[in-house]
C-alpha atoms as a PDB file:
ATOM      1  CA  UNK A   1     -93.278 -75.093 311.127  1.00  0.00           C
ATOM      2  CA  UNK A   2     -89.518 -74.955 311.196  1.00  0.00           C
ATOM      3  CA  UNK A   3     -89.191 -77.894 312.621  1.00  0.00           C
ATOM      4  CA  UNK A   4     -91.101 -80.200 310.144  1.00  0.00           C
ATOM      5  CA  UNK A   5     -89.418 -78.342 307.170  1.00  0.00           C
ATOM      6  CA  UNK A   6     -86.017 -79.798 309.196  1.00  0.00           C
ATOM      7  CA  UNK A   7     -87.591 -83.475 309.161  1.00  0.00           C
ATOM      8  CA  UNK A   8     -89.301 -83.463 305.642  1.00  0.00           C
ATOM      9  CA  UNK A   9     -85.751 -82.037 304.374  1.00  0.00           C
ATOM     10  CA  UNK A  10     -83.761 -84.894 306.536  1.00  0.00           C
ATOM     11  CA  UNK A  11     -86.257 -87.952 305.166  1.00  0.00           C
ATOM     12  CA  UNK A  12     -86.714 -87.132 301.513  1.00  0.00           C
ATOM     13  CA  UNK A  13     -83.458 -89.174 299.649  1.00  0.00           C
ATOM     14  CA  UNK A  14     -84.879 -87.617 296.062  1.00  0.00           C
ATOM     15  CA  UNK A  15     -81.866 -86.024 295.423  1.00  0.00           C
ATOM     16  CA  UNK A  16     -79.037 -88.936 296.634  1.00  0.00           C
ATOM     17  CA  UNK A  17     -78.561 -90.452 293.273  1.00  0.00           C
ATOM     18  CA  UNK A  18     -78.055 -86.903 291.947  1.00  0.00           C
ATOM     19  CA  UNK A  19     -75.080 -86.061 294.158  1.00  0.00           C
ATOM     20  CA  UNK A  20     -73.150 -89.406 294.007  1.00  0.00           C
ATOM     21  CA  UNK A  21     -73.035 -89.112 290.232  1.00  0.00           C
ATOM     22  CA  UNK A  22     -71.949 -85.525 290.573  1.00  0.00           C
ATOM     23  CA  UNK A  23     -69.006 -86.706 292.804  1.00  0.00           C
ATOM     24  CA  UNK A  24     -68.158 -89.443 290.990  1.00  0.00           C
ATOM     25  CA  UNK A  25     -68.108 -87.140 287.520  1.00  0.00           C
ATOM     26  CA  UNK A  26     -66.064 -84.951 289.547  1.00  0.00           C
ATOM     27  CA  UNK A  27     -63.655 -87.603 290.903  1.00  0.00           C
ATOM     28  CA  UNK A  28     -63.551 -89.096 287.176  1.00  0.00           C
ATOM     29  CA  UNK A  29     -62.723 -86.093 285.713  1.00  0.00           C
ATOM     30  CA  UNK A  30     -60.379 -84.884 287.876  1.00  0.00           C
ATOM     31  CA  UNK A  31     -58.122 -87.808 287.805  1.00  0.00           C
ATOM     32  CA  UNK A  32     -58.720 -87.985 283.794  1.00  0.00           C
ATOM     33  CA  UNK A  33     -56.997 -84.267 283.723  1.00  0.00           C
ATOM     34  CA  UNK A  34     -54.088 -85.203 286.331  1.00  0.00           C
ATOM     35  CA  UNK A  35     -53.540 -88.273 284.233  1.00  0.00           C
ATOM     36  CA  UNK A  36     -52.886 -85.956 281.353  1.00  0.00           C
ATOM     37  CA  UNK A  37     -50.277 -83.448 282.927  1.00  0.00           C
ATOM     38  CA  UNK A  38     -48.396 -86.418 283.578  1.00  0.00           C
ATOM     39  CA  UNK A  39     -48.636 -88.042 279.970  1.00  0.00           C
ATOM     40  CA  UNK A  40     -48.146 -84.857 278.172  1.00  0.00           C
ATOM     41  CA  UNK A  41     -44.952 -83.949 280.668  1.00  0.00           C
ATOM     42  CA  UNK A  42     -43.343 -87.485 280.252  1.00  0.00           C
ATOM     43  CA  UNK A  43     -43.930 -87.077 276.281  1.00  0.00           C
ATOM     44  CA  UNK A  44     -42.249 -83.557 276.837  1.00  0.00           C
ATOM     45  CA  UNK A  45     -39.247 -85.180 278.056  1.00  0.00           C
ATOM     46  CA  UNK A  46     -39.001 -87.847 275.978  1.00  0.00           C
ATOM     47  CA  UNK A  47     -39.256 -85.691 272.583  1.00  0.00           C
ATOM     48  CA  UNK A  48     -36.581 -83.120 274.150  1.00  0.00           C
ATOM     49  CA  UNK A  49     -34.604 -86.365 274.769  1.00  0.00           C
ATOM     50  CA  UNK A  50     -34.768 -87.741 271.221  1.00  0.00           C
ATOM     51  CA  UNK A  51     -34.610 -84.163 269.891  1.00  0.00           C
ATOM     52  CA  UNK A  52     -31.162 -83.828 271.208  1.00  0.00           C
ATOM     53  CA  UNK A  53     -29.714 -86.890 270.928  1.00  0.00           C
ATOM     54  CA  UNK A  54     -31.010 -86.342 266.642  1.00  0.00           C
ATOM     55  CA  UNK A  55     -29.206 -82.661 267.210  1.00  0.00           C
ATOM     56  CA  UNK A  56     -26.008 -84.582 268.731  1.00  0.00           C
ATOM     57  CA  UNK A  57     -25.695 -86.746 265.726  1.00  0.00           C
ATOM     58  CA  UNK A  58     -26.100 -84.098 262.751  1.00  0.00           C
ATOM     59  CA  UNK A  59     -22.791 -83.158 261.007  1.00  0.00           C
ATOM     60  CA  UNK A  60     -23.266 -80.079 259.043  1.00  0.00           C
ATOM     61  CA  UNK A  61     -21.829 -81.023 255.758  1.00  0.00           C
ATOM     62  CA  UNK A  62     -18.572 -79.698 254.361  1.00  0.00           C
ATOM     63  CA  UNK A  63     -18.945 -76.650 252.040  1.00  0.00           C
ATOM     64  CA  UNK A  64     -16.746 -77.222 250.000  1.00  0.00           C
ATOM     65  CA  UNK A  65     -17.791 -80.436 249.193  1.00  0.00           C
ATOM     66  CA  UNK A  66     -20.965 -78.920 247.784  1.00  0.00           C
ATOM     67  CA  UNK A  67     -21.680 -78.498 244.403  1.00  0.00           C
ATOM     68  CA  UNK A  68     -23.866 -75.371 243.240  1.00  0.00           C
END
């Protein structure tokens, strides 16, 4: 009994498709979310970049220039 439950389960490839498209979804989706850390840490960097270098360039303006 056990033993043709074994070979029945080893012949039937009903459920191959299944599992490679499962994998592959998996695979896809994986790499789709690492590919995203790494954009959204390199646009990070760059707006931190460009941030600062805008912050470096400001020159508060004179006071006493101001007229109010």
């Amino acid at each position: 009994m056990m033993n043709g439950l074994l070979r029945r389960l080893r012949a039937d490839r009903a459920g191959d498709d299944l599992i490679e498209y499962v994998l592959l979804g998996s695979f896809v989706a994986l790499v789709g979310l690492l590919g995203f850390q790494l954009i959204g840490t390199s646009m990070n960097t760059t707006f931190r970049s460009w941030d600062s270098t805008v912050q470096n360039q400001w020159e508060m303006p004179d006071p006493a220039s101001s007229s109010m």
